[in-house]
PDB file of N, CA and C in Angstrom:
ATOM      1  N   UNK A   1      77.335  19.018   1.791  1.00  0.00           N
ATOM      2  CA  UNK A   1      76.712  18.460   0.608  1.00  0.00           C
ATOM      3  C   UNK A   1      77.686  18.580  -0.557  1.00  0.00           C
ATOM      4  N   UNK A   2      77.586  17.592  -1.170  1.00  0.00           N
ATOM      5  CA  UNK A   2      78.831  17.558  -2.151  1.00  0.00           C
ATOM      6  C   UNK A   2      78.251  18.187  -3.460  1.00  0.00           C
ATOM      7  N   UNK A   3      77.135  18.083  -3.975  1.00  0.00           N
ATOM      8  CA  UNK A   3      76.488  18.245  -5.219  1.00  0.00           C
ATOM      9  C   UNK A   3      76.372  19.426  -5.590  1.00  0.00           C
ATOM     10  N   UNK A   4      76.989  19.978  -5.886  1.00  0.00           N
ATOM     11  CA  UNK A   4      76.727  22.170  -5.826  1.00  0.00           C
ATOM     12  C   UNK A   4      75.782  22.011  -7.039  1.00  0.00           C
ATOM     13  N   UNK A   5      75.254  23.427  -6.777  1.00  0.00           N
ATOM     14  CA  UNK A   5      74.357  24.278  -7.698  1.00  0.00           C
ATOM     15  C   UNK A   5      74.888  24.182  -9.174  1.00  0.00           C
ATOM     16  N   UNK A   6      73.406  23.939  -9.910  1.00  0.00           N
ATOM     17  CA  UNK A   6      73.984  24.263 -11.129  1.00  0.00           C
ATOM     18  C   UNK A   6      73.003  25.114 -12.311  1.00  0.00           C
ATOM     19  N   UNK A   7      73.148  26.058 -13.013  1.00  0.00           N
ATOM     20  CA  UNK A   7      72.268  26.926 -13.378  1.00  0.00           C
ATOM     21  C   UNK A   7      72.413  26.478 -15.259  1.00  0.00           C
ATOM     22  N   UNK A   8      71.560  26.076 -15.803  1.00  0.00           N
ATOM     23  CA  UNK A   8      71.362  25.736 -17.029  1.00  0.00           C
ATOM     24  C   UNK A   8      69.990  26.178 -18.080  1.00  0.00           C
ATOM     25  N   UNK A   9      70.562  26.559 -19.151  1.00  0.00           N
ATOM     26  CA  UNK A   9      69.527  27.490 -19.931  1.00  0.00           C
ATOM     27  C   UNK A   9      69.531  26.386 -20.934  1.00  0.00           C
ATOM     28  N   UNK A  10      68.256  26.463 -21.319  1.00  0.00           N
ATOM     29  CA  UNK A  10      67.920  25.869 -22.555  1.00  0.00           C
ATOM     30  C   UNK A  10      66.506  25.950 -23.192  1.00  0.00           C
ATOM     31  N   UNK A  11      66.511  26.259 -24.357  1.00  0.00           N
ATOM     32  CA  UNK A  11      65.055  26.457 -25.191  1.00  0.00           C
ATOM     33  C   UNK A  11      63.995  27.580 -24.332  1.00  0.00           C
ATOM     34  N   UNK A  12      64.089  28.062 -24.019  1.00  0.00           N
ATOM     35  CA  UNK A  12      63.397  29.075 -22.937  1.00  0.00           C
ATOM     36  C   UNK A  12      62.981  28.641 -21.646  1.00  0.00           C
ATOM     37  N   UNK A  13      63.987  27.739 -20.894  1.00  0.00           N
ATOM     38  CA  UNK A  13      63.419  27.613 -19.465  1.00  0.00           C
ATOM     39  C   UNK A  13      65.247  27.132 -18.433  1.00  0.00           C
ATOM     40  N   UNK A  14      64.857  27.911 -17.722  1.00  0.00           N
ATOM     41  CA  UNK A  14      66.291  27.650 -16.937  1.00  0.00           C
ATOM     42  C   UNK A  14      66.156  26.699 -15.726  1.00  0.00           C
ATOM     43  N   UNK A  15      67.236  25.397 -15.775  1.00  0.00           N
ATOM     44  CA  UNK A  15      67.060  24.900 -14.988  1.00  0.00           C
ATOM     45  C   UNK A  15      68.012  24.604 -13.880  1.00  0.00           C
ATOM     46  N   UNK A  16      67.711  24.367 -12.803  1.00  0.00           N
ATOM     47  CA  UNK A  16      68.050  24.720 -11.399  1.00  0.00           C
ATOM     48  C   UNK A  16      68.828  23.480 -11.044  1.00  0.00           C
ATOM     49  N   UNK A  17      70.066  22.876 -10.640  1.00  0.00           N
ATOM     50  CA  UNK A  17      70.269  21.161 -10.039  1.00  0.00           C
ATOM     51  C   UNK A  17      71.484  21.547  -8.735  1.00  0.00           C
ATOM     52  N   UNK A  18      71.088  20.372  -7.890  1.00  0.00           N
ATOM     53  CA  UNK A  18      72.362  20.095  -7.028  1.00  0.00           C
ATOM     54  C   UNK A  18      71.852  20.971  -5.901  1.00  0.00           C
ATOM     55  N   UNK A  19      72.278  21.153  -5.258  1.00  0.00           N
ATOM     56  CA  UNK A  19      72.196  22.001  -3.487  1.00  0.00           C
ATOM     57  C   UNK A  19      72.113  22.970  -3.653  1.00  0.00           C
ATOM     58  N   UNK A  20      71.182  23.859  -3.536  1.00  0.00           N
ATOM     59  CA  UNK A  20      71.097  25.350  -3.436  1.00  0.00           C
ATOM     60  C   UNK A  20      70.376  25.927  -1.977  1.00  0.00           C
ATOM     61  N   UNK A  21      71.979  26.469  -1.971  1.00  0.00           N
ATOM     62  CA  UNK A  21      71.637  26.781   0.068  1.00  0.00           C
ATOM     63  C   UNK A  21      72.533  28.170  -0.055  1.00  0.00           C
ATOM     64  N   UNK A  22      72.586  28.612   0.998  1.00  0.00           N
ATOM     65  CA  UNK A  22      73.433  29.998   1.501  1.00  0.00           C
ATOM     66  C   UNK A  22      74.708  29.672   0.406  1.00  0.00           C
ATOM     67  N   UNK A  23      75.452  29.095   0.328  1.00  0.00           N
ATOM     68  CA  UNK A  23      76.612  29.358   0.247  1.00  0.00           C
ATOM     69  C   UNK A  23      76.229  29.500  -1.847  1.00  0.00           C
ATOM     70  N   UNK A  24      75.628  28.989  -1.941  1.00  0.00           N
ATOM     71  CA  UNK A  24      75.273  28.904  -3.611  1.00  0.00           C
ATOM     72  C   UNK A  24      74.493  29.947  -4.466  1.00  0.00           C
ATOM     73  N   UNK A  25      73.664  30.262  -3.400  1.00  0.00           N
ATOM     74  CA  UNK A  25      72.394  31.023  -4.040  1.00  0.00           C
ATOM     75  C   UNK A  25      73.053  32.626  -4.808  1.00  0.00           C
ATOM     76  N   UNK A  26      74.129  33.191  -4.150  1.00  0.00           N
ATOM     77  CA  UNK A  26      74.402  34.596  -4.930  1.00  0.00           C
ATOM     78  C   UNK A  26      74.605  34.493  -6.101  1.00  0.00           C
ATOM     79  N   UNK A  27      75.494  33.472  -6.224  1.00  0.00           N
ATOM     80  CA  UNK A  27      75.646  32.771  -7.780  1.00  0.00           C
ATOM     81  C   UNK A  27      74.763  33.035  -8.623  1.00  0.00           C
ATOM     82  N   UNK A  28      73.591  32.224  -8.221  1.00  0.00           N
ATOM     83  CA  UNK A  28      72.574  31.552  -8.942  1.00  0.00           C
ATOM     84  C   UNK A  28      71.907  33.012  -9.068  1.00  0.00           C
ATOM     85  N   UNK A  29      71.945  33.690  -8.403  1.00  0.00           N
ATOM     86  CA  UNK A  29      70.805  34.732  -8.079  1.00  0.00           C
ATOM     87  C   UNK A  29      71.280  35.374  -9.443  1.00  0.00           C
ATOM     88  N   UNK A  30      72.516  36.270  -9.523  1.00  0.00           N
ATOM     89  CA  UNK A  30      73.231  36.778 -10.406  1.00  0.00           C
ATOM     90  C   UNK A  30      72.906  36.535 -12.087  1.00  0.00           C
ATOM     91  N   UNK A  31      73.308  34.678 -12.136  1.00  0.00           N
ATOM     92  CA  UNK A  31      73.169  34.523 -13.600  1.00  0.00           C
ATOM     93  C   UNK A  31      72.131  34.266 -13.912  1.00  0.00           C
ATOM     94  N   UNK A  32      70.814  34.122 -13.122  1.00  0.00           N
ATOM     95  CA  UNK A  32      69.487  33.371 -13.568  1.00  0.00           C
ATOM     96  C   UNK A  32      68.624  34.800 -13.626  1.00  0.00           C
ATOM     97  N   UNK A  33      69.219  36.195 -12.973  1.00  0.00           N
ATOM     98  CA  UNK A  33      68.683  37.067 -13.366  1.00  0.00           C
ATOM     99  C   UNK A  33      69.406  37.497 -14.812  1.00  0.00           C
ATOM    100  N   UNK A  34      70.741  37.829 -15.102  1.00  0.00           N
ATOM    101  CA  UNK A  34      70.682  38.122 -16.122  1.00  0.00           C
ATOM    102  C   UNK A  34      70.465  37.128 -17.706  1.00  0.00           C
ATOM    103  N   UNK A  35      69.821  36.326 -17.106  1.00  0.00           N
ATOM    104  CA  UNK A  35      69.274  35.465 -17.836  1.00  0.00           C
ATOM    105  C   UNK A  35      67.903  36.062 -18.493  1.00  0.00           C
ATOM    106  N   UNK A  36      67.005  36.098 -17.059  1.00  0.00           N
ATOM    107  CA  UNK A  36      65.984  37.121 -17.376  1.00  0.00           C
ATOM    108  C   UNK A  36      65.685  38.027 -18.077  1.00  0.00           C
ATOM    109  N   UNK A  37      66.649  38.978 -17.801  1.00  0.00           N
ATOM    110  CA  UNK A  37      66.592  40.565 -18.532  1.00  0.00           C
ATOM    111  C   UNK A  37      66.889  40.444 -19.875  1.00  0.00           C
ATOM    112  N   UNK A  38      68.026  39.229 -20.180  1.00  0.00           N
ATOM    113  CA  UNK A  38      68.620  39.643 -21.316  1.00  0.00           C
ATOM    114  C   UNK A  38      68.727  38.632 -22.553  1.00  0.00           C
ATOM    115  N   UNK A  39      67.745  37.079 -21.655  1.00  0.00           N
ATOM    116  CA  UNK A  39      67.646  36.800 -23.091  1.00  0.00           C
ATOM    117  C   UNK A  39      66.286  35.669 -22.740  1.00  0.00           C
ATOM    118  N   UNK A  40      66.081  35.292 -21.868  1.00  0.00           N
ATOM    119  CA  UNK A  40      64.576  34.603 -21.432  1.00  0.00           C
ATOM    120  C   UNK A  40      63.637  35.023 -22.595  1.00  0.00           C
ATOM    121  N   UNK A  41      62.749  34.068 -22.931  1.00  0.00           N
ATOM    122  CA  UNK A  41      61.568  34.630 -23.757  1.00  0.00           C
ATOM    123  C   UNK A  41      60.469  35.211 -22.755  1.00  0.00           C
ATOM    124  N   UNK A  42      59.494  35.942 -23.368  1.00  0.00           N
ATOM    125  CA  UNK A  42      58.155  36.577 -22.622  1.00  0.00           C
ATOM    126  C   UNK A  42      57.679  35.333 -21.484  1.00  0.00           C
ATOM    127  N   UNK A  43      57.432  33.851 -22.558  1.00  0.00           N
ATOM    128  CA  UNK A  43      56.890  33.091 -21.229  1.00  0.00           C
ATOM    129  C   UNK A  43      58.256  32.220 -21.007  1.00  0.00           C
ATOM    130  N   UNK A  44      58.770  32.073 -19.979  1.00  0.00           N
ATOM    131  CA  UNK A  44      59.840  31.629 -20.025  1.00  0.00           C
ATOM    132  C   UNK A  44      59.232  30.227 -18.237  1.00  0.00           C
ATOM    133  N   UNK A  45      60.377  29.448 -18.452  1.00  0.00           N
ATOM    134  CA  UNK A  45      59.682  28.582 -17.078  1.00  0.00           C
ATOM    135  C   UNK A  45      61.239  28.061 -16.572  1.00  0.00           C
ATOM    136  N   UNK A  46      61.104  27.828 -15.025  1.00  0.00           N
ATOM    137  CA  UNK A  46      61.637  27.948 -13.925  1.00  0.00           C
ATOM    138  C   UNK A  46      61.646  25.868 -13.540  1.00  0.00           C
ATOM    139  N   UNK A  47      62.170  25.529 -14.005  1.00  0.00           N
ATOM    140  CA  UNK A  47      62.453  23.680 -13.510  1.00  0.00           C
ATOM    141  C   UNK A  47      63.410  23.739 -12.736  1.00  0.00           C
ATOM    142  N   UNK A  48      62.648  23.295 -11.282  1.00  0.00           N
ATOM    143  CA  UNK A  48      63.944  22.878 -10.327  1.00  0.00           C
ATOM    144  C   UNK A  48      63.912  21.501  -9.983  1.00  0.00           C
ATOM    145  N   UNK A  49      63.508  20.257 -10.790  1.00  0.00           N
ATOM    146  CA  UNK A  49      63.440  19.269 -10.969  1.00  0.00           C
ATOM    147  C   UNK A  49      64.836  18.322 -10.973  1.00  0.00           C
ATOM    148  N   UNK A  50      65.923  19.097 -10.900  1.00  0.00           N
ATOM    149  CA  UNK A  50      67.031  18.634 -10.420  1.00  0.00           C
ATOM    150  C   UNK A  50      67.584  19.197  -9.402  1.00  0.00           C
ATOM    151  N   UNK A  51      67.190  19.768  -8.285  1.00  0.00           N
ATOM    152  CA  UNK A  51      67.043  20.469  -7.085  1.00  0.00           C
ATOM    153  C   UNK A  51      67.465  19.284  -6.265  1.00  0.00           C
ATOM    154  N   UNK A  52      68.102  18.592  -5.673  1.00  0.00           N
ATOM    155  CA  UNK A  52      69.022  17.685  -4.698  1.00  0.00           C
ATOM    156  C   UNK A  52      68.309  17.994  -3.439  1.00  0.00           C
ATOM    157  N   UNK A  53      68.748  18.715  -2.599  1.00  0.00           N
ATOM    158  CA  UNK A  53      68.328  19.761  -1.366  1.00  0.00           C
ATOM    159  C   UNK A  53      68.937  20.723  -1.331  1.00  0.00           C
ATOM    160  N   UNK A  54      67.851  21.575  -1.015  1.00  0.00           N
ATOM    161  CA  UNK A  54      67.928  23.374  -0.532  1.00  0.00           C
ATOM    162  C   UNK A  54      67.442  23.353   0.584  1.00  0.00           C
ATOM    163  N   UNK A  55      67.434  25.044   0.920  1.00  0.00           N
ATOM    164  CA  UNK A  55      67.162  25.772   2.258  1.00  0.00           C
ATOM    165  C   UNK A  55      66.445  26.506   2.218  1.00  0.00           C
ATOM    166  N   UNK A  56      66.350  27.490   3.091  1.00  0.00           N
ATOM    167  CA  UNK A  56      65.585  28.356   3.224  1.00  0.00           C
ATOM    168  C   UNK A  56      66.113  29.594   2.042  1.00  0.00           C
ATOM    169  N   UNK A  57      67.042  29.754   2.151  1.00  0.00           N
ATOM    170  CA  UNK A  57      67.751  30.413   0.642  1.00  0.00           C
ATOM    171  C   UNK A  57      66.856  30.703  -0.539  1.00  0.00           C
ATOM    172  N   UNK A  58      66.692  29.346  -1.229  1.00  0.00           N
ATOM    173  CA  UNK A  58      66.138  29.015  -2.574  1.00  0.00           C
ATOM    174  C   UNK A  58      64.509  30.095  -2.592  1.00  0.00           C
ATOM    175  N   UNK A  59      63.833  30.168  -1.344  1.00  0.00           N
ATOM    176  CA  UNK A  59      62.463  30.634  -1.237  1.00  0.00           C
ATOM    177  C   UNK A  59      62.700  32.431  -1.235  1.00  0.00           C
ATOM    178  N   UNK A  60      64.077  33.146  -1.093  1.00  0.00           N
ATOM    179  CA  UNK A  60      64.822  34.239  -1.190  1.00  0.00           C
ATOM    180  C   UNK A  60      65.050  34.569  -2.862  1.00  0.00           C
ATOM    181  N   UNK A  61      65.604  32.826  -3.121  1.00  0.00           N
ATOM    182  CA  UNK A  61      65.951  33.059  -4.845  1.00  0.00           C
ATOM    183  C   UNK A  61      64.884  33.057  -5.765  1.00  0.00           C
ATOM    184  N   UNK A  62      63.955  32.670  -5.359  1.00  0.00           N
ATOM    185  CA  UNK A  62      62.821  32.485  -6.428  1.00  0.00           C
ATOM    186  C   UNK A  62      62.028  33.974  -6.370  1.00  0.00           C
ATOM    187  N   UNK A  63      61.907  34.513  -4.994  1.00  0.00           N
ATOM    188  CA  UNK A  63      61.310  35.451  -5.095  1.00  0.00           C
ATOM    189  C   UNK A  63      61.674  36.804  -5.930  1.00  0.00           C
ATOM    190  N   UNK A  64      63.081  36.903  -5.905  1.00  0.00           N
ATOM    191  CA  UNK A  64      63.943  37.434  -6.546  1.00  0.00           C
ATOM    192  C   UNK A  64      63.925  37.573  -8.126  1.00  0.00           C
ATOM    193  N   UNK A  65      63.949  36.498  -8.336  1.00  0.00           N
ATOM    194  CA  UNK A  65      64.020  35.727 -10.110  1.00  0.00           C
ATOM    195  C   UNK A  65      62.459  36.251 -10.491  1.00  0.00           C
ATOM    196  N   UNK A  66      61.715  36.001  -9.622  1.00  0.00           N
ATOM    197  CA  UNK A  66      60.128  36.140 -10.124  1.00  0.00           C
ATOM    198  C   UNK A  66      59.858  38.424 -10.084  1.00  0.00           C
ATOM    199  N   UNK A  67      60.605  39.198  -8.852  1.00  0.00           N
ATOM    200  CA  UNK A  67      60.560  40.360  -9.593  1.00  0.00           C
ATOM    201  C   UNK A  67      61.490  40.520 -10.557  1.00  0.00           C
ATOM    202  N   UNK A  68      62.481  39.804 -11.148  1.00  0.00           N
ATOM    203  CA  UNK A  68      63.633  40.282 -11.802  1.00  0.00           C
ATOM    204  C   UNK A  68      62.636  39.976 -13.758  1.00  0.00           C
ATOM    205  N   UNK A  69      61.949  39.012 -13.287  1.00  0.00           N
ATOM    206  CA  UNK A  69      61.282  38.774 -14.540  1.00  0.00           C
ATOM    207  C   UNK A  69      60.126  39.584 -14.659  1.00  0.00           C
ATOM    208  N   UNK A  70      59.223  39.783 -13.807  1.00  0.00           N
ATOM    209  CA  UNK A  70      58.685  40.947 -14.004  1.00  0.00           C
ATOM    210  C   UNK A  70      59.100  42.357 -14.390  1.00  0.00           C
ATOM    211  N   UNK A  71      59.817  42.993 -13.865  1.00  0.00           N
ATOM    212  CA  UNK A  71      60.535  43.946 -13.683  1.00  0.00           C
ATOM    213  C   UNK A  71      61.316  43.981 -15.499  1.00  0.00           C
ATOM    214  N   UNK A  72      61.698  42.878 -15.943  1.00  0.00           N
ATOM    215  CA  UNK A  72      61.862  42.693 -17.500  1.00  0.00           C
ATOM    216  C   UNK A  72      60.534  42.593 -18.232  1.00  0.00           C
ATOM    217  N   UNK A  73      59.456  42.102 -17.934  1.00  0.00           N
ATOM    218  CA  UNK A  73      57.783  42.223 -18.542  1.00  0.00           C
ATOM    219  C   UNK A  73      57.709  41.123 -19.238  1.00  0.00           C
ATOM    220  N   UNK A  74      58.490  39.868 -18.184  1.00  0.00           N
ATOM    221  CA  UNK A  74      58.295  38.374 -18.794  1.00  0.00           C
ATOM    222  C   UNK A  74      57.683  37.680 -17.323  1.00  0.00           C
ATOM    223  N   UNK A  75      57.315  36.606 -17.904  1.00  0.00           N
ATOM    224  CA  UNK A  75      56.586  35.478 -16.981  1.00  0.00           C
ATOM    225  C   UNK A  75      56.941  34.335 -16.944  1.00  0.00           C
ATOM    226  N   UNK A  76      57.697  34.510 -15.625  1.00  0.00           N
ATOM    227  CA  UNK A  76      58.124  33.186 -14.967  1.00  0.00           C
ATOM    228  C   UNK A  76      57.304  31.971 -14.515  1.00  0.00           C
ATOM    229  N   UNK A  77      56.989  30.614 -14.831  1.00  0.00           N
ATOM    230  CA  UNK A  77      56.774  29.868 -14.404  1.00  0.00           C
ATOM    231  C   UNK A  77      57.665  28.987 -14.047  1.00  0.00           C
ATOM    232  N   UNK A  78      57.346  28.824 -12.389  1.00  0.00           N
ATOM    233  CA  UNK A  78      58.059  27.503 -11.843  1.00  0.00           C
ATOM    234  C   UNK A  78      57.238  26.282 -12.014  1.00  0.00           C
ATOM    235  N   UNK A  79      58.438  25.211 -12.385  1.00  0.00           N
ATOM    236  CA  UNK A  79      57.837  23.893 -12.259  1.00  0.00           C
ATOM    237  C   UNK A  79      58.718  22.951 -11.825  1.00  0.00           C
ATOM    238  N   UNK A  80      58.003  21.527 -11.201  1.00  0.00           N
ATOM    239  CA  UNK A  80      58.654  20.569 -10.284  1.00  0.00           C
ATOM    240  C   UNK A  80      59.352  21.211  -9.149  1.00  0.00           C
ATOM    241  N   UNK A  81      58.403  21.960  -8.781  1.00  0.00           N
ATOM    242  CA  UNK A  81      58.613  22.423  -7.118  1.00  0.00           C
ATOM    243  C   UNK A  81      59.431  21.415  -6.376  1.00  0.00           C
ATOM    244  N   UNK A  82      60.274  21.054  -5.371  1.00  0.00           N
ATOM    245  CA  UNK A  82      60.515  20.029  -4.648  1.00  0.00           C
ATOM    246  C   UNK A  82      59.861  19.889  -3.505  1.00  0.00           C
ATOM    247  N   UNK A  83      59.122  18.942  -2.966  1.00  0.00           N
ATOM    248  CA  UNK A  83      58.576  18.992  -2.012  1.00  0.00           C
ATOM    249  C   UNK A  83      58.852  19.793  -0.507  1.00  0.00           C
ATOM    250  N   UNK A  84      60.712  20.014  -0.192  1.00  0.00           N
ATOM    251  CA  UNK A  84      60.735  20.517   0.891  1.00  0.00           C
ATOM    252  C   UNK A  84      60.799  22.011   0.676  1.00  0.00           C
ATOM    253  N   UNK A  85      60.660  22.543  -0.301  1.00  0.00           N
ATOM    254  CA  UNK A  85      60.636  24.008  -0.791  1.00  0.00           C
ATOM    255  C   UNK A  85      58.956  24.582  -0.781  1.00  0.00           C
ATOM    256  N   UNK A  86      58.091  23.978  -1.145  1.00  0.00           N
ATOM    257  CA  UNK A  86      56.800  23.665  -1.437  1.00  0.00           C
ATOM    258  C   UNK A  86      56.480  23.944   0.338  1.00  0.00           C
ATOM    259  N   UNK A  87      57.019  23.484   1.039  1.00  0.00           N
ATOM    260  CA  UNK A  87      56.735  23.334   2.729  1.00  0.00           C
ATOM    261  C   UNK A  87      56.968  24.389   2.980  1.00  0.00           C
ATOM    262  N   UNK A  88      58.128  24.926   2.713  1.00  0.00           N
ATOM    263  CA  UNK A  88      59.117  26.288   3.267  1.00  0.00           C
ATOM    264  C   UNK A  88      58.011  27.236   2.935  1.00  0.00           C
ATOM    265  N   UNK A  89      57.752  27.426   1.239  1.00  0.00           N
ATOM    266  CA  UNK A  89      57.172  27.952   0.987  1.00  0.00           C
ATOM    267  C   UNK A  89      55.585  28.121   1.569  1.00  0.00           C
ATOM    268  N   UNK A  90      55.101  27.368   1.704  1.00  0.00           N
ATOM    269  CA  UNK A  90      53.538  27.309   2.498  1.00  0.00           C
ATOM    270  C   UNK A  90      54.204  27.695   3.717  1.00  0.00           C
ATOM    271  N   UNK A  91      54.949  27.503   4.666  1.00  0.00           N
ATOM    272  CA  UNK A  91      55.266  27.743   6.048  1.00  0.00           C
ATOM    273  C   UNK A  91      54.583  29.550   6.226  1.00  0.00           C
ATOM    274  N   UNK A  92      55.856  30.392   5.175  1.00  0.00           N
ATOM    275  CA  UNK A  92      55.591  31.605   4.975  1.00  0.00           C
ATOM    276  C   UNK A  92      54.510  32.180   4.534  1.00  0.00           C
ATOM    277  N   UNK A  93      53.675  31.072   4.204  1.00  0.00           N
ATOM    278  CA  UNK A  93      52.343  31.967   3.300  1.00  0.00           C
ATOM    279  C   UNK A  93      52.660  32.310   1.787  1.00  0.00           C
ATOM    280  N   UNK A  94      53.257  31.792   1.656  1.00  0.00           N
ATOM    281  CA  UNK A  94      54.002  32.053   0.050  1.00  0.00           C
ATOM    282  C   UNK A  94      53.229  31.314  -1.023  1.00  0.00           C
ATOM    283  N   UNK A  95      52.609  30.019  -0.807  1.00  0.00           N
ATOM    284  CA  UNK A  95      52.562  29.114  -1.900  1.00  0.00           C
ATOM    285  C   UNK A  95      51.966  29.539  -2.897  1.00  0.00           C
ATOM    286  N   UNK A  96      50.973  30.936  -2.453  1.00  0.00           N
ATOM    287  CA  UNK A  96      50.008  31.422  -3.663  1.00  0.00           C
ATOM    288  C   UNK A  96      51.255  32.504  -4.372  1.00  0.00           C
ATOM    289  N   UNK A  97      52.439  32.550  -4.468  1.00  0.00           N
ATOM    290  CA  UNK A  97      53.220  33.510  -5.095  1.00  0.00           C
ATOM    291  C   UNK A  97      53.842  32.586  -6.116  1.00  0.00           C
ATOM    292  N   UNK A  98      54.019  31.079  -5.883  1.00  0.00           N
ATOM    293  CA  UNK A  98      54.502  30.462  -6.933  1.00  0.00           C
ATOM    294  C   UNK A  98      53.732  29.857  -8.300  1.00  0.00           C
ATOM    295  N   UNK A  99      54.327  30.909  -9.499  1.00  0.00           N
ATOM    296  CA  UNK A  99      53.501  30.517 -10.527  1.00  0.00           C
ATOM    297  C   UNK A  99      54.148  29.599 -10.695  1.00  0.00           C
ATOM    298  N   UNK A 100      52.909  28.407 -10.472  1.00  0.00           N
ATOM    299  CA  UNK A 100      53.284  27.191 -11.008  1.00  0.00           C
ATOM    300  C   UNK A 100      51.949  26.425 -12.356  1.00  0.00           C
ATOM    301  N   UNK A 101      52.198  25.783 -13.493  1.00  0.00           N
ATOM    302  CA  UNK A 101      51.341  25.322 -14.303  1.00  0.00           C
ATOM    303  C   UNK A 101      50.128  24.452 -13.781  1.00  0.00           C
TER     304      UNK A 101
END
């Protein structure tokens, strides 16, 4: 996949674009947490609405991002789930973990 990951902050919500699979996600994991801790607002929200295709990965990264924001005593909302993440996610029993609006 040619389109890599791309991690973008703006106005209190970080957004997610391009392929996020194994080879991308440590990255992402890294700066979208210290995003979290150190400058996210209380309600802060999660757009992966430029999400290309992912893997099984991304359902690793979100879970992650969602204690890393807790764990700071902010609240993550995800929004524009992508449909094949949304699957992954229900596969596992997960779908009730994604705060979504």
């Amino acid at each position: 996949m040619a389109d890599s990951a791309q991690l973008v902050f703006d106005a209190g919500r970080m957004r997610v674009g391009g392929v996020v699979d194994f080879s991308s996600v440590v990255s992402l994991l890294r700066r979208g947490e210290d995003w979290l801790r150190d400058q996210a607002p209380v309600g802060c929200r999660l757009d992966l609405s430029g999400v290309s295709h992912c893997n099984s990965a991304v359902a690793a990264l979100l879970l992650s991002w969602l204690r890393a924001a807790r764990a700071a005593g902010k609240e993550l909302t995800v929004e524009n789930v992508p449909d094949d993440l949304r699957g992954q996610m229900e596969l596992a029993g997960l779908e009730d973990v994604l705060p979504t609006p």
